[in-house]
N, C-alpha and C. Protein backbone atom coordinates (compact mmCIF):
# COMPACT_ATOMS: atom_id res chain seq x y z
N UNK A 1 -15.44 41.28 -64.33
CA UNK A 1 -16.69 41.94 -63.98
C UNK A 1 -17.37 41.15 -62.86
N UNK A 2 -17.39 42.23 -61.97
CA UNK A 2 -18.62 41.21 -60.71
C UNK A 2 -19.88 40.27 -61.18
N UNK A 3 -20.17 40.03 -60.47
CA UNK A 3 -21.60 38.96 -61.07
C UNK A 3 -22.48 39.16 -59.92
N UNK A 4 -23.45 39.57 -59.79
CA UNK A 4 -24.34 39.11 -58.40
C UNK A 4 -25.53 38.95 -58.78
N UNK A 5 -25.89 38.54 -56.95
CA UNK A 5 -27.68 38.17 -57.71
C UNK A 5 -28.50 39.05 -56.14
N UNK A 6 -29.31 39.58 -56.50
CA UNK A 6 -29.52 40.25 -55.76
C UNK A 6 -31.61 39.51 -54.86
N UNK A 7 -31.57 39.87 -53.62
CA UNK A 7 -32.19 39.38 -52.92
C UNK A 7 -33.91 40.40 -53.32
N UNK A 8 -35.01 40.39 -53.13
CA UNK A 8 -35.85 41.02 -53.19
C UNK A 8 -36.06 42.51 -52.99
N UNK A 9 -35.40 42.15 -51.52
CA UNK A 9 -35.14 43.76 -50.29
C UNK A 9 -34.36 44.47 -51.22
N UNK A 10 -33.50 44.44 -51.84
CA UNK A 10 -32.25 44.98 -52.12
C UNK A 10 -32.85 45.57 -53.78
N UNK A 11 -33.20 44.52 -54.62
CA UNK A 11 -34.35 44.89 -56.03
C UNK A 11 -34.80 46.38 -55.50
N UNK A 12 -35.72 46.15 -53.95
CA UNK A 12 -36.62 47.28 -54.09
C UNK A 12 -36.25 48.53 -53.65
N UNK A 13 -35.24 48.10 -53.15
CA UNK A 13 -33.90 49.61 -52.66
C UNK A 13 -34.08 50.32 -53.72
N UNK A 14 -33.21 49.77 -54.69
CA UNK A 14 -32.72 49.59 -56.37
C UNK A 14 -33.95 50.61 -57.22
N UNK A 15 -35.25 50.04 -57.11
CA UNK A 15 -35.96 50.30 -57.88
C UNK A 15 -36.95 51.27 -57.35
N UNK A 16 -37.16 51.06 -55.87
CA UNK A 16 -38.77 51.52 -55.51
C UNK A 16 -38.12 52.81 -54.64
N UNK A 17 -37.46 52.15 -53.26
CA UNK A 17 -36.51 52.73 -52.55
C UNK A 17 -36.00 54.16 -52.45
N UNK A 18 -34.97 53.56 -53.59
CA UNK A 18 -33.78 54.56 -53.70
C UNK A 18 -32.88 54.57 -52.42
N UNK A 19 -32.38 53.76 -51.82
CA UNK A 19 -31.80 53.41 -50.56
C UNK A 19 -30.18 53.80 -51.20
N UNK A 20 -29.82 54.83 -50.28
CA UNK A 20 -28.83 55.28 -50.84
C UNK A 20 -27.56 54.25 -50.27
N UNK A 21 -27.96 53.47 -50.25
CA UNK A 21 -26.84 52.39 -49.48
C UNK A 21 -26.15 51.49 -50.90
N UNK A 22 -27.46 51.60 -51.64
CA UNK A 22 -27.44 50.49 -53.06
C UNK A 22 -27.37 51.44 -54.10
N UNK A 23 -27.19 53.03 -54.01
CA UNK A 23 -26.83 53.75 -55.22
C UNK A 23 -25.54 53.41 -56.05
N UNK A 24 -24.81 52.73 -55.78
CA UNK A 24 -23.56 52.53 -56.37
C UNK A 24 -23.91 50.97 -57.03
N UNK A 25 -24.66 50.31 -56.57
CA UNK A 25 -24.93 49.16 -57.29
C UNK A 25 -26.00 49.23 -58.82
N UNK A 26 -26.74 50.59 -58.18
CA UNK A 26 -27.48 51.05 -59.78
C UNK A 26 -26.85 51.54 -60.68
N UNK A 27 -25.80 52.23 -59.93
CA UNK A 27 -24.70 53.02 -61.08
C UNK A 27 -24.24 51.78 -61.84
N UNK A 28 -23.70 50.94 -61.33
CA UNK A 28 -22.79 49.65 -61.52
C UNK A 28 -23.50 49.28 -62.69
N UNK A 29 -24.39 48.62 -62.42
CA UNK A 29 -25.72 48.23 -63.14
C UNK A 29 -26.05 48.96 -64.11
N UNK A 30 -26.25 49.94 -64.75
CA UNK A 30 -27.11 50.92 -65.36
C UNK A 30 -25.85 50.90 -66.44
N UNK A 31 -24.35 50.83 -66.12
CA UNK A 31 -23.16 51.31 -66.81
C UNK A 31 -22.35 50.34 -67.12
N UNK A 32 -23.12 49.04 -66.97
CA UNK A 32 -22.99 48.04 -67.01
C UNK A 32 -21.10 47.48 -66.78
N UNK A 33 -20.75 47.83 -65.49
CA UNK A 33 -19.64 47.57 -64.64
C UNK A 33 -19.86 46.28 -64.30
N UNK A 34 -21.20 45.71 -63.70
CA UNK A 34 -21.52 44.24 -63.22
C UNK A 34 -22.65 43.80 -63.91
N UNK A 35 -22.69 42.34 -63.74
CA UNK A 35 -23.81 41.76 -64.06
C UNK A 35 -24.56 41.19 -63.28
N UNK A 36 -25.84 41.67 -62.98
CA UNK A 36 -26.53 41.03 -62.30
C UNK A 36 -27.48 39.74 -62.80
N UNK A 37 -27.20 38.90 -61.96
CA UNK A 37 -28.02 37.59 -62.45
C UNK A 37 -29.80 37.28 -62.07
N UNK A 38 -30.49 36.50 -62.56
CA UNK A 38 -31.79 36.25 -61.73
C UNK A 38 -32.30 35.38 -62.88
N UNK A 39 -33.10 33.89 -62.06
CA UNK A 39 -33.65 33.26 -62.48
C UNK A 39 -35.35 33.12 -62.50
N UNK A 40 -36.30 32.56 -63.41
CA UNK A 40 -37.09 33.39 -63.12
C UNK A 40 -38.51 32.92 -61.70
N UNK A 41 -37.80 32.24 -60.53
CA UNK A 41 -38.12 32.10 -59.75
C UNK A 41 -38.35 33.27 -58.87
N UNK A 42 -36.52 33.75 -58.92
CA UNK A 42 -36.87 35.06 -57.99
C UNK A 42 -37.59 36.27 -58.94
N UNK A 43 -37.51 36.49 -60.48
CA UNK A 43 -38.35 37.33 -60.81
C UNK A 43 -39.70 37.40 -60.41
N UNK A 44 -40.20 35.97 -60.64
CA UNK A 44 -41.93 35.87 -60.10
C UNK A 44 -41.92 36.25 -58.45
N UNK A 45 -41.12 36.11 -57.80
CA UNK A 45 -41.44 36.40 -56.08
C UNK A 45 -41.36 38.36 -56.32
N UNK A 46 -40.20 38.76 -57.21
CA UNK A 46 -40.22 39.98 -57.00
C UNK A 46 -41.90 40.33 -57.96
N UNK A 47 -41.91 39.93 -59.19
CA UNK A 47 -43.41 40.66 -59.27
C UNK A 47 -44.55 40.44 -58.46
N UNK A 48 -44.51 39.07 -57.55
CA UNK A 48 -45.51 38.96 -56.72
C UNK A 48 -45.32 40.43 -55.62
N UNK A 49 -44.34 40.30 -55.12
CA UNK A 49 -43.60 41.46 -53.81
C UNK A 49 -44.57 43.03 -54.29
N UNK A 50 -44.01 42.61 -55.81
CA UNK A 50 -44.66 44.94 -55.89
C UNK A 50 -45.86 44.76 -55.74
N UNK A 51 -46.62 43.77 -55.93
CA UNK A 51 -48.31 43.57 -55.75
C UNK A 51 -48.80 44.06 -54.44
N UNK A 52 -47.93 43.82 -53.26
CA UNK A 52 -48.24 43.90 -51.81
C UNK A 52 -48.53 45.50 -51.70
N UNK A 53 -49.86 45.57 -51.11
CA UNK A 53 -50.43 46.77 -50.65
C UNK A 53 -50.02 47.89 -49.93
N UNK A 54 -48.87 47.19 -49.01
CA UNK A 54 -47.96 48.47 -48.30
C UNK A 54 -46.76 49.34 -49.15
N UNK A 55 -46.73 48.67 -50.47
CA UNK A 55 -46.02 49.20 -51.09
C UNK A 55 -46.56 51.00 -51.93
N UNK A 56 -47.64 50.34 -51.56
CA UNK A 56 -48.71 51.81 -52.26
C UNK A 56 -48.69 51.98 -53.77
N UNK A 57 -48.12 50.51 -55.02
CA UNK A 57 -47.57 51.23 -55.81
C UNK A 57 -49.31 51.05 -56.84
N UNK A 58 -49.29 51.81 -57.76
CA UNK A 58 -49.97 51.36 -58.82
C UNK A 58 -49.31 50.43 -59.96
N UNK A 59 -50.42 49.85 -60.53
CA UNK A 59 -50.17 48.65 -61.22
C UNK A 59 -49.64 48.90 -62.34
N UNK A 60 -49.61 50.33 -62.69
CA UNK A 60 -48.34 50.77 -63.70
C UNK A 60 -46.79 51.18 -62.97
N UNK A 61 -47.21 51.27 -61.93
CA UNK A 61 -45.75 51.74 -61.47
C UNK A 61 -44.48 50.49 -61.35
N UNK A 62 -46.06 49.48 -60.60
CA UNK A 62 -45.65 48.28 -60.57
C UNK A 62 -44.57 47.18 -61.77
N UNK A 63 -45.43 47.48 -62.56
CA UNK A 63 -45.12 47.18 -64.05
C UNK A 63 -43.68 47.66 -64.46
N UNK A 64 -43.47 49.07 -64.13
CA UNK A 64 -42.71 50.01 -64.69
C UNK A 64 -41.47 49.23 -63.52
N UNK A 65 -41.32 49.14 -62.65
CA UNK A 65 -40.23 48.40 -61.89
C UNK A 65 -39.91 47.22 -62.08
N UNK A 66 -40.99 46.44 -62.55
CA UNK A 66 -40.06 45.20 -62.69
C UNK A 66 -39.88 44.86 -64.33
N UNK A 67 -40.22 45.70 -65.34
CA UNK A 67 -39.45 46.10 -66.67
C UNK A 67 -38.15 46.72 -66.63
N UNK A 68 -37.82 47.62 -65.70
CA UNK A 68 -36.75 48.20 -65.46
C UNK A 68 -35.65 47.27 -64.94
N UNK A 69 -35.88 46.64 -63.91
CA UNK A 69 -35.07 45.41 -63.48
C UNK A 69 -34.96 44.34 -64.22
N UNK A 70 -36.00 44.13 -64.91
CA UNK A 70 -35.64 42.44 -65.51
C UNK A 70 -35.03 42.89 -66.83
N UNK A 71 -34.77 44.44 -67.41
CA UNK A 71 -34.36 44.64 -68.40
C UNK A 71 -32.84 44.50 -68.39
N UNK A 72 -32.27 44.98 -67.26
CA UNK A 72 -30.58 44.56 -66.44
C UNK A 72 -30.16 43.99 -66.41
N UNK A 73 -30.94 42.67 -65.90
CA UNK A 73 -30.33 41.40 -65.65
C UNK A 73 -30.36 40.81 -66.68
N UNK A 74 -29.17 39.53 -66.15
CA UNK A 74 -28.99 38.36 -66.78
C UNK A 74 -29.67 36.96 -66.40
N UNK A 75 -30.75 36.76 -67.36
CA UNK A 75 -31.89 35.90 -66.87
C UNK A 75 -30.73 34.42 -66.66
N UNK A 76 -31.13 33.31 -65.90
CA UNK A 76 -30.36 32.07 -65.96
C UNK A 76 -31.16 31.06 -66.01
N UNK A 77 -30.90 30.14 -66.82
CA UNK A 77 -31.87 28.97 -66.75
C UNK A 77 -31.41 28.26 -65.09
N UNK A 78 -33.17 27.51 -65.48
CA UNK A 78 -33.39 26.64 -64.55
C UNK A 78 -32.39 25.75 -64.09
N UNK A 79 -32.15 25.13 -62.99
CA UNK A 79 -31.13 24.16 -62.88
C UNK A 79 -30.67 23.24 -61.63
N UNK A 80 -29.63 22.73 -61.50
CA UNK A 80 -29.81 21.93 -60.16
C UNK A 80 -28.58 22.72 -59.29
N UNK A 81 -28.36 23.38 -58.09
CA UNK A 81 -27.25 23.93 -57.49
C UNK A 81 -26.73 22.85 -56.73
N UNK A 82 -25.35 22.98 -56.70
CA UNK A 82 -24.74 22.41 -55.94
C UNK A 82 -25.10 22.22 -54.03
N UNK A 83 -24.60 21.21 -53.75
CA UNK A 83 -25.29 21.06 -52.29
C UNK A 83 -25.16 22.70 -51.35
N UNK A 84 -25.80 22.71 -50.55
CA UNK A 84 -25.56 24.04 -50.08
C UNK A 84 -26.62 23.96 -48.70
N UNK A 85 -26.21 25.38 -47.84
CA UNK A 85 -26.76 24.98 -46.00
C UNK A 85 -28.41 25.37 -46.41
N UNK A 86 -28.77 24.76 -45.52
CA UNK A 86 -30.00 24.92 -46.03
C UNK A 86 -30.69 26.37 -44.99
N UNK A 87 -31.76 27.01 -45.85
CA UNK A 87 -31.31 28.79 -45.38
C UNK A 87 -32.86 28.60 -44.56
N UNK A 88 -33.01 29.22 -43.10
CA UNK A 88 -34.18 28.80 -42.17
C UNK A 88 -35.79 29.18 -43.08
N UNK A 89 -35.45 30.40 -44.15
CA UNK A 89 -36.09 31.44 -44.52
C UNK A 89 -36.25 30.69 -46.20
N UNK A 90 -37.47 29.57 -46.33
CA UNK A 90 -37.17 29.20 -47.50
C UNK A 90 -37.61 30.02 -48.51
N UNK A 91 -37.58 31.31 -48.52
CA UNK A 91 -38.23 32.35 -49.41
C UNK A 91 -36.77 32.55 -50.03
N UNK A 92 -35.59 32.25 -49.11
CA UNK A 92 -34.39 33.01 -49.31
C UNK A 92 -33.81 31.78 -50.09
N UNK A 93 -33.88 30.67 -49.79
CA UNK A 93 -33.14 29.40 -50.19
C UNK A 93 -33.16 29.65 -52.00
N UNK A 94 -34.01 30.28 -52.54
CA UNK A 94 -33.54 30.50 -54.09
C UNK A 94 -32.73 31.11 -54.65
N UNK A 95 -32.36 32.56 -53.40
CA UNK A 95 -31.27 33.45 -53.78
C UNK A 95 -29.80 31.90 -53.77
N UNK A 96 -29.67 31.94 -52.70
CA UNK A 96 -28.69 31.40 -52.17
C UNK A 96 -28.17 29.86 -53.60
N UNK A 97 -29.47 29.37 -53.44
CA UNK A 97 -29.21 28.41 -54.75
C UNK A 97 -28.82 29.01 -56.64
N UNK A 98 -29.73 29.98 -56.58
CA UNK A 98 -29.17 30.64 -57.53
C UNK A 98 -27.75 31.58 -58.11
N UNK A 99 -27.45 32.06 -56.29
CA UNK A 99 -25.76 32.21 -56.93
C UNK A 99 -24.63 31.31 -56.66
N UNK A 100 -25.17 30.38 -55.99
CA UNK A 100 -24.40 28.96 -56.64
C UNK A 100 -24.15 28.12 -57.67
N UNK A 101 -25.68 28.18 -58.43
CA UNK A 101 -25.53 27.63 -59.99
C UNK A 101 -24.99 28.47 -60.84
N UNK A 102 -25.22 29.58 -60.66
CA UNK A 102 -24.65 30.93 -62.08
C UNK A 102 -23.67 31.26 -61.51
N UNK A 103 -22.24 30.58 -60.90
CA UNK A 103 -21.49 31.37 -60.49
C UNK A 103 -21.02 32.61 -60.10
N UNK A 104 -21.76 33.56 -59.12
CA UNK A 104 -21.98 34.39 -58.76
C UNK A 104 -20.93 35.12 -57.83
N UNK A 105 -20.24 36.21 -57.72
CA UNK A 105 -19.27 36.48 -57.05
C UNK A 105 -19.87 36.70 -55.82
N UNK A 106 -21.41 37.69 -55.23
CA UNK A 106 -22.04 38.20 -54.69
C UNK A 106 -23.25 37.83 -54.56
N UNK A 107 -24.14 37.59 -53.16
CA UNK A 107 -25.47 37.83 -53.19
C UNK A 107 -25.80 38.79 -52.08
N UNK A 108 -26.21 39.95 -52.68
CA UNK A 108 -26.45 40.93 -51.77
C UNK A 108 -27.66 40.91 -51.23
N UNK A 109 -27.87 41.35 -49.92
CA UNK A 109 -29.36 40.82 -48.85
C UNK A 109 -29.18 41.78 -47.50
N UNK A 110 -29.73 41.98 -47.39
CA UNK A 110 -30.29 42.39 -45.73
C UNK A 110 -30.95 41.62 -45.12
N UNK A 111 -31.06 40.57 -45.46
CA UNK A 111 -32.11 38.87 -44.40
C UNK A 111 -30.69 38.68 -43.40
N UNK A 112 -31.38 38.97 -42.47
CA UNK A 112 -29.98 38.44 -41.13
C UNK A 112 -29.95 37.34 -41.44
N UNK A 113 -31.12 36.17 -41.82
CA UNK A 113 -30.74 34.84 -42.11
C UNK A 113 -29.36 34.18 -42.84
N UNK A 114 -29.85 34.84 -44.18
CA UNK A 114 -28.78 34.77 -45.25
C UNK A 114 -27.58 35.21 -44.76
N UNK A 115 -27.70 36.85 -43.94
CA UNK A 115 -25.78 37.04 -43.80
C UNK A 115 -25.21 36.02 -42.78
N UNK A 116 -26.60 35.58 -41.77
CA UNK A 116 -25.50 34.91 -40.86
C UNK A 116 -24.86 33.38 -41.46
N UNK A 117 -25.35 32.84 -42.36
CA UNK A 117 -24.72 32.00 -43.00
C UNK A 117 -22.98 32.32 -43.68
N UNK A 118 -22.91 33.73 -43.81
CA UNK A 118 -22.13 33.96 -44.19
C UNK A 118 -20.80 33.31 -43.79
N UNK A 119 -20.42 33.17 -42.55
CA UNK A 119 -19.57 33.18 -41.90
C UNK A 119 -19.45 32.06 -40.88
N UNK A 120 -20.58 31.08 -41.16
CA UNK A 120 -21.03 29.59 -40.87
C UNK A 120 -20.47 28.63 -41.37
N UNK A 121 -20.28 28.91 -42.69
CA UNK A 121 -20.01 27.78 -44.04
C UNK A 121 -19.63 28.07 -44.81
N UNK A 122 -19.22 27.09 -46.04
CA UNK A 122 -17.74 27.29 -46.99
C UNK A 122 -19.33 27.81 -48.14
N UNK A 123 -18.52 28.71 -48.39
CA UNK A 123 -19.67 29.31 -49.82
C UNK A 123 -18.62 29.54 -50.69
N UNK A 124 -18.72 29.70 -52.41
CA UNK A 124 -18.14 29.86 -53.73
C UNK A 124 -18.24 31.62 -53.46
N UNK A 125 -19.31 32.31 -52.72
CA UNK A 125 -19.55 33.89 -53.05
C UNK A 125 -19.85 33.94 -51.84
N UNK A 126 -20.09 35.01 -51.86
CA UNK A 126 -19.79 36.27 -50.79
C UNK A 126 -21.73 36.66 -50.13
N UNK A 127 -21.76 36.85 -49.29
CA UNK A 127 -23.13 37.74 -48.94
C UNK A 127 -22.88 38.58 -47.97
N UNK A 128 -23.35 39.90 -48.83
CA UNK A 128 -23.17 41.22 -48.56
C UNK A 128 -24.18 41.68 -48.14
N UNK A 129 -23.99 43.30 -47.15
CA UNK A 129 -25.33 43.73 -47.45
C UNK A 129 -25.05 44.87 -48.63
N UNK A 130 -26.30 45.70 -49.06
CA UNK A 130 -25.65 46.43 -49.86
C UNK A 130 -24.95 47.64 -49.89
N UNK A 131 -24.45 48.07 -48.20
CA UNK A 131 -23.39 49.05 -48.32
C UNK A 131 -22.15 48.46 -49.00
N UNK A 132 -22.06 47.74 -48.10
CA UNK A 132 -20.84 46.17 -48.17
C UNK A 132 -20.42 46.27 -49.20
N UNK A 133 -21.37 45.86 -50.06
CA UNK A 133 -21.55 45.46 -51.88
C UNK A 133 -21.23 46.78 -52.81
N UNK A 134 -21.65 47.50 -51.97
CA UNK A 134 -21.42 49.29 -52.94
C UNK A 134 -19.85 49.61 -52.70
N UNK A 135 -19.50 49.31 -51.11
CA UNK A 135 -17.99 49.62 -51.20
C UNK A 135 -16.98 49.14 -52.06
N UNK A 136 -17.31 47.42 -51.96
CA UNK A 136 -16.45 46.94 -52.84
C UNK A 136 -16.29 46.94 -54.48
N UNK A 137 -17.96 47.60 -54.92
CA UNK A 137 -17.98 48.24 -56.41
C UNK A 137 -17.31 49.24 -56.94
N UNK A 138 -17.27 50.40 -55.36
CA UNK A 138 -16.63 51.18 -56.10
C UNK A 138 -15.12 51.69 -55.98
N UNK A 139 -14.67 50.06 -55.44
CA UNK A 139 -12.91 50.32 -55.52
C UNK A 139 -12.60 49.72 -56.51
């Protein structure tokens, strides 16, 4: 079973969105094909995120998305990750540390930061975006 950990942008595809790029990762998810990981660093950035005003959401809707998501995942304790590049975007540096400690096959993102690391440096997983990530779910 895949493992990933998924970046903020990609949560709100998932949840708020509906970005049909990441429909195959909800299917995945929902039918429990993969597991998605998250520690609760990036949970608190994502409930801070639905708070933001351009999102338009109400504070039940709000609510109602990140119950839905944190109900999916696989919470991970706290911990120390292995050395790793350090990411320009330190908002992002938790994804990146976090699917290094939980052994993660995937961290899916749309931060050009994060993908361009991709292909910079020796990583354990993969960073996708989430077409990327949907193709390879659903072969």
């Amino acid at each position: 079973m895949l493992r990933l950990v998924l970046d903020t942008n990609v949560v709100l595809d998932l949840f708020h969105w509906g970005n049909v790029d990441a429909v195959p990762i909800m299917e995945a998810l929902e039918g429990g094909r993969i597991e998605c990981l998250a520690d609760q660093r990036t949970l608190d950035e994502l409930q801070r995120v639905l708070a933001y005003p351009q999102l338009k959401l109400t504070p039940e809707m709000a609510v109602d998305r990140y119950q839905r998501y944190s109900s999916l995942v696989q919470l991970v304790d706290a911990g120390e990750a292995p050395p790793l590049p350090r990411c320009k975007d330190r908002d992002d540096q938790m994804f990146l540390e976090l699917a290094a400690r939980c052994g993660a096959d995937l961290l899916v993102s749309k931060d050009k930061v994060l993908l361009k690391l991709c292909g910079r440096t020796k990583l354990e997983f993969q960073i996708l975006k989430p077409a990327q990530a949907s193709a390879l779910i659903e072969t």
